[in-house]
N, C-alpha and C. Protein backbone atom coordinates (compact mmCIF):
# COMPACT_ATOMS: atom_id res chain seq x y z
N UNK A 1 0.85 -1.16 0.00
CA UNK A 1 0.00 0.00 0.00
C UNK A 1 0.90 1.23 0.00
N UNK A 2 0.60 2.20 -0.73
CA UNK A 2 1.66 3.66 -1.05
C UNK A 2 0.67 4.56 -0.90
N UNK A 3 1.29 5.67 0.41
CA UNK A 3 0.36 6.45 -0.07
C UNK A 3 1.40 7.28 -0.86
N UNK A 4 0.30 8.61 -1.64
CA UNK A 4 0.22 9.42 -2.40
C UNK A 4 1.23 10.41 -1.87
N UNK A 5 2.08 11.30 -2.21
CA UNK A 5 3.00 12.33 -1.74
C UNK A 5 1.79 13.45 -1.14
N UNK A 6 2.45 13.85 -0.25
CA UNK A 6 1.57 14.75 0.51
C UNK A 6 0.90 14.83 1.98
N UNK A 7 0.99 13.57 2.17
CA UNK A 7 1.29 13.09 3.74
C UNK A 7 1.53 11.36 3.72
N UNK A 8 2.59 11.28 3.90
CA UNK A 8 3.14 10.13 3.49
C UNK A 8 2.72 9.02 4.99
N UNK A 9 2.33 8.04 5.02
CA UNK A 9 1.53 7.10 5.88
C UNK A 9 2.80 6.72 6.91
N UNK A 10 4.03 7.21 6.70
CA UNK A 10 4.83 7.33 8.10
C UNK A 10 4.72 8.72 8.67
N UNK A 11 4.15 9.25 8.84
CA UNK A 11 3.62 10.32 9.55
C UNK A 11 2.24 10.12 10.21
N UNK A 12 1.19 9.11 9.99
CA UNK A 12 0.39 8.74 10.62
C UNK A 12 0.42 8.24 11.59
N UNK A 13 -0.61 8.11 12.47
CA UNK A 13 -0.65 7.21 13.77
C UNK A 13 -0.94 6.26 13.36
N UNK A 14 -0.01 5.16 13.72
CA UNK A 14 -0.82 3.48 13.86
C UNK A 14 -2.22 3.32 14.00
N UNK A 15 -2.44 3.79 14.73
CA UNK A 15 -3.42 3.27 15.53
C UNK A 15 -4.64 3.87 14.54
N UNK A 16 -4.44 4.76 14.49
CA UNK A 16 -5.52 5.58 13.27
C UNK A 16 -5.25 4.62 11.95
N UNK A 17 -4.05 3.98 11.67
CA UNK A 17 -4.08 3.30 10.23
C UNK A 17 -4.57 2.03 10.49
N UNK A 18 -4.82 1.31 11.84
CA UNK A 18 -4.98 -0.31 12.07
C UNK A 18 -6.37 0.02 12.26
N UNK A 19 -6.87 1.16 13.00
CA UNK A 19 -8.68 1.34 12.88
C UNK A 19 -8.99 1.44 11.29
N UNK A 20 -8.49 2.30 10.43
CA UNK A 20 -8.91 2.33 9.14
C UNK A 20 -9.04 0.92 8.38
N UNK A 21 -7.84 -0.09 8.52
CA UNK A 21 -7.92 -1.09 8.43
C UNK A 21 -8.50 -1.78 8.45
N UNK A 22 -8.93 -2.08 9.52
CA UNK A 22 -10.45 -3.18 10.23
C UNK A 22 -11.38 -2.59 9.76
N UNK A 23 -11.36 -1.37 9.31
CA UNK A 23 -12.92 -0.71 8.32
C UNK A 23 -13.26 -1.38 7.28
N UNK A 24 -11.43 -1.57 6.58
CA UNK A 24 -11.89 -2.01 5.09
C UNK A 24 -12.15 -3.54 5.14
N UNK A 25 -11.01 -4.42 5.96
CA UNK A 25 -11.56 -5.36 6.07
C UNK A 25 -11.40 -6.04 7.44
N UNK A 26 -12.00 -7.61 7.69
CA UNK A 26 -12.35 -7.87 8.56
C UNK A 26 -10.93 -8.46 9.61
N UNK A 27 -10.31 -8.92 8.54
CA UNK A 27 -9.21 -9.43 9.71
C UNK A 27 -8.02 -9.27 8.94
N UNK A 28 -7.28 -8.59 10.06
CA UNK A 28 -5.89 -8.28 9.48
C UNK A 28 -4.95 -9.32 10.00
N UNK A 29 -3.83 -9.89 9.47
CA UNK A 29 -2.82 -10.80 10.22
C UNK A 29 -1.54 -10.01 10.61
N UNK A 30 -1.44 -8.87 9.57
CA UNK A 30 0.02 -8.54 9.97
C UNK A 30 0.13 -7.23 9.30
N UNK A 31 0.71 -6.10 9.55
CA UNK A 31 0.96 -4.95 8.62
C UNK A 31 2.01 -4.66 9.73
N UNK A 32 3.10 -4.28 8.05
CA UNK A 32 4.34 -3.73 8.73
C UNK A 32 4.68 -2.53 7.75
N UNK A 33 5.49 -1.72 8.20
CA UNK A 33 5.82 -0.40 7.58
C UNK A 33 7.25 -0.68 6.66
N UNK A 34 7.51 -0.67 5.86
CA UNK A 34 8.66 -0.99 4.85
C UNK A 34 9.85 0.40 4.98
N UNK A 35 11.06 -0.12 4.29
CA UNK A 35 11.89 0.96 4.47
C UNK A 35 11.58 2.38 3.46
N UNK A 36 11.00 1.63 2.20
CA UNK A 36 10.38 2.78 1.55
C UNK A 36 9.00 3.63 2.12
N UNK A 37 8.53 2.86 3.35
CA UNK A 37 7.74 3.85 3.47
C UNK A 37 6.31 2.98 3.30
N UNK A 38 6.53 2.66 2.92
CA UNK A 38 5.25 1.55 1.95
C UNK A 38 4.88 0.79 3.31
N UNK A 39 3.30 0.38 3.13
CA UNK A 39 2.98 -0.35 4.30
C UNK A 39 2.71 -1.96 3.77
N UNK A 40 2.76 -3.18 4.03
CA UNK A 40 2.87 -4.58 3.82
C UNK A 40 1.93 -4.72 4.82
N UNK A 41 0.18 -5.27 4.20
CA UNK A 41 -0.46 -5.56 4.94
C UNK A 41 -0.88 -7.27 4.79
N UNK A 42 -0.65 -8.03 5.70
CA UNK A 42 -1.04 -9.51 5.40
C UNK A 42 -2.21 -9.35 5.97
N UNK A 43 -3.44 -10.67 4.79
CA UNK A 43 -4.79 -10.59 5.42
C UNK A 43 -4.77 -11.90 5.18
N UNK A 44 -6.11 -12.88 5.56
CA UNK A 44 -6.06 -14.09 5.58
C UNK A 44 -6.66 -14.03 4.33
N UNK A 45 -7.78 -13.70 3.53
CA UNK A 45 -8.84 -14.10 2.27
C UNK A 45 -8.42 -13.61 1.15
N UNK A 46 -8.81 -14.50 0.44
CA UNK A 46 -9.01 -13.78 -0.94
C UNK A 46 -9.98 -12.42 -1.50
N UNK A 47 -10.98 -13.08 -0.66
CA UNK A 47 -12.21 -11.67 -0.47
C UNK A 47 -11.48 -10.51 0.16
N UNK A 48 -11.07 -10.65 1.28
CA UNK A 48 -10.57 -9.61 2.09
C UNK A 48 -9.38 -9.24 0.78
N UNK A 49 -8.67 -9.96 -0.03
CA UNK A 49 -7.85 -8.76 -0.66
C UNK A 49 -8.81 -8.15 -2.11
N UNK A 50 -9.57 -9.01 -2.08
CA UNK A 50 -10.13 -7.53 -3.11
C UNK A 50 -11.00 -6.59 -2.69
N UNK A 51 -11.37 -6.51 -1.67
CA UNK A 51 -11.72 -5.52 -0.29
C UNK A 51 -10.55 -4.43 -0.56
N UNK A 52 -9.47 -5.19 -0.09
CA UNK A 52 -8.38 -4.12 0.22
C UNK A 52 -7.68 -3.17 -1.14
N UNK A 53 -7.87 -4.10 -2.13
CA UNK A 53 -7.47 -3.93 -3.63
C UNK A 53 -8.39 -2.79 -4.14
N UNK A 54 -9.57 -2.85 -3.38
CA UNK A 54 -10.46 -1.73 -4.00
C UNK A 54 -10.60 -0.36 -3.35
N UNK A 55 -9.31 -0.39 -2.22
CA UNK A 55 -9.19 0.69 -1.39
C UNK A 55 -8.58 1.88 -2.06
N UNK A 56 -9.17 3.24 -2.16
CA UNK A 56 -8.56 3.89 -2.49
C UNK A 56 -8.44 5.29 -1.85
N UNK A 57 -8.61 5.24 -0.54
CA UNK A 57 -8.18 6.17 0.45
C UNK A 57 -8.30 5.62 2.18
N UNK A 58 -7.53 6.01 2.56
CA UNK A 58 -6.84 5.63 4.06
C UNK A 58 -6.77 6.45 5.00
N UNK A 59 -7.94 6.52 5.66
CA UNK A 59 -7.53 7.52 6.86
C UNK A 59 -8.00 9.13 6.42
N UNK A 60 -8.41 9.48 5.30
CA UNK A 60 -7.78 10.56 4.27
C UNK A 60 -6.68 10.79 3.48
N UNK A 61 -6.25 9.72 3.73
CA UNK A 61 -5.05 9.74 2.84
C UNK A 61 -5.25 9.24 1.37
N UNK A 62 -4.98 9.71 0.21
CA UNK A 62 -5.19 8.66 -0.96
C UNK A 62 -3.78 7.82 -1.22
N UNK A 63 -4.57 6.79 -1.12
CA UNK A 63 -3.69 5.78 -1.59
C UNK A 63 -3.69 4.59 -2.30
N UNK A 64 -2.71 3.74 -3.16
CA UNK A 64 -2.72 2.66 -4.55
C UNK A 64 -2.24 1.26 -3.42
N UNK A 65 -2.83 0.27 -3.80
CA UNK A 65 -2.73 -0.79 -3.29
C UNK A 65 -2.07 -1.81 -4.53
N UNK A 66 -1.16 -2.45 -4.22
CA UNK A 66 -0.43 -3.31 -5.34
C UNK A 66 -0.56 -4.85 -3.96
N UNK A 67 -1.21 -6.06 -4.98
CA UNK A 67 -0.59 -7.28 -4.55
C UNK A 67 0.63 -7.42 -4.92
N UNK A 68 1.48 -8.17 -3.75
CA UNK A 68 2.60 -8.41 -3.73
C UNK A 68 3.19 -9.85 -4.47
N UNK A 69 4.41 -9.68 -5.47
CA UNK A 69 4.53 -10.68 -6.29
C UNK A 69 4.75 -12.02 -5.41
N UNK A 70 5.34 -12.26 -4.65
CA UNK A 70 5.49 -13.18 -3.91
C UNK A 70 5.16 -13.88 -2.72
N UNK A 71 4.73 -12.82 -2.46
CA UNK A 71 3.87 -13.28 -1.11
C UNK A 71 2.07 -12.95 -1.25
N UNK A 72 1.80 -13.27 -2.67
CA UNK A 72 0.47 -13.24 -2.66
C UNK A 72 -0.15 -14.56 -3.50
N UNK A 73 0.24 -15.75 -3.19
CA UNK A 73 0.08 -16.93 -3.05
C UNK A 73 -1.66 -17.47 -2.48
């Protein structure tokens, strides 16, 4: 997940991004913050990622969601 330049999602509160989260979908397993900045969210479903795939703002933040080549098995 990337957000958009302009308030970049390491400037957010967690806690405000893990509530937004559980909005979009139901169960999260894991989200971690990357060195670029980028957030790596693991979910258990397939449903739940096209939930998440169809997200296109966070918090107020806008932001692009990419499945991950390898760990989206």
């Amino acid at each position: 997940m990337v957000c958009h330049p302009g308030k970049p999602l390491s400037k957010m509160s967690p806690f405000i991004i893990d509530k937004a989260l559980e909005c979009a979908v139901d169960t999260v397993k894991s989200i971690r913050c990357l060195r670029s900045g980028d957030l790596l969210v693991i979910i258990g479903s397939a449903t739940e990622s096209r939930s998440l795939n169809k997200l296109n703002n966070l918090a107020g933040c806008p932001v692009t969601t990419i499945s991950h080549s390898t760990l989206n098995t």
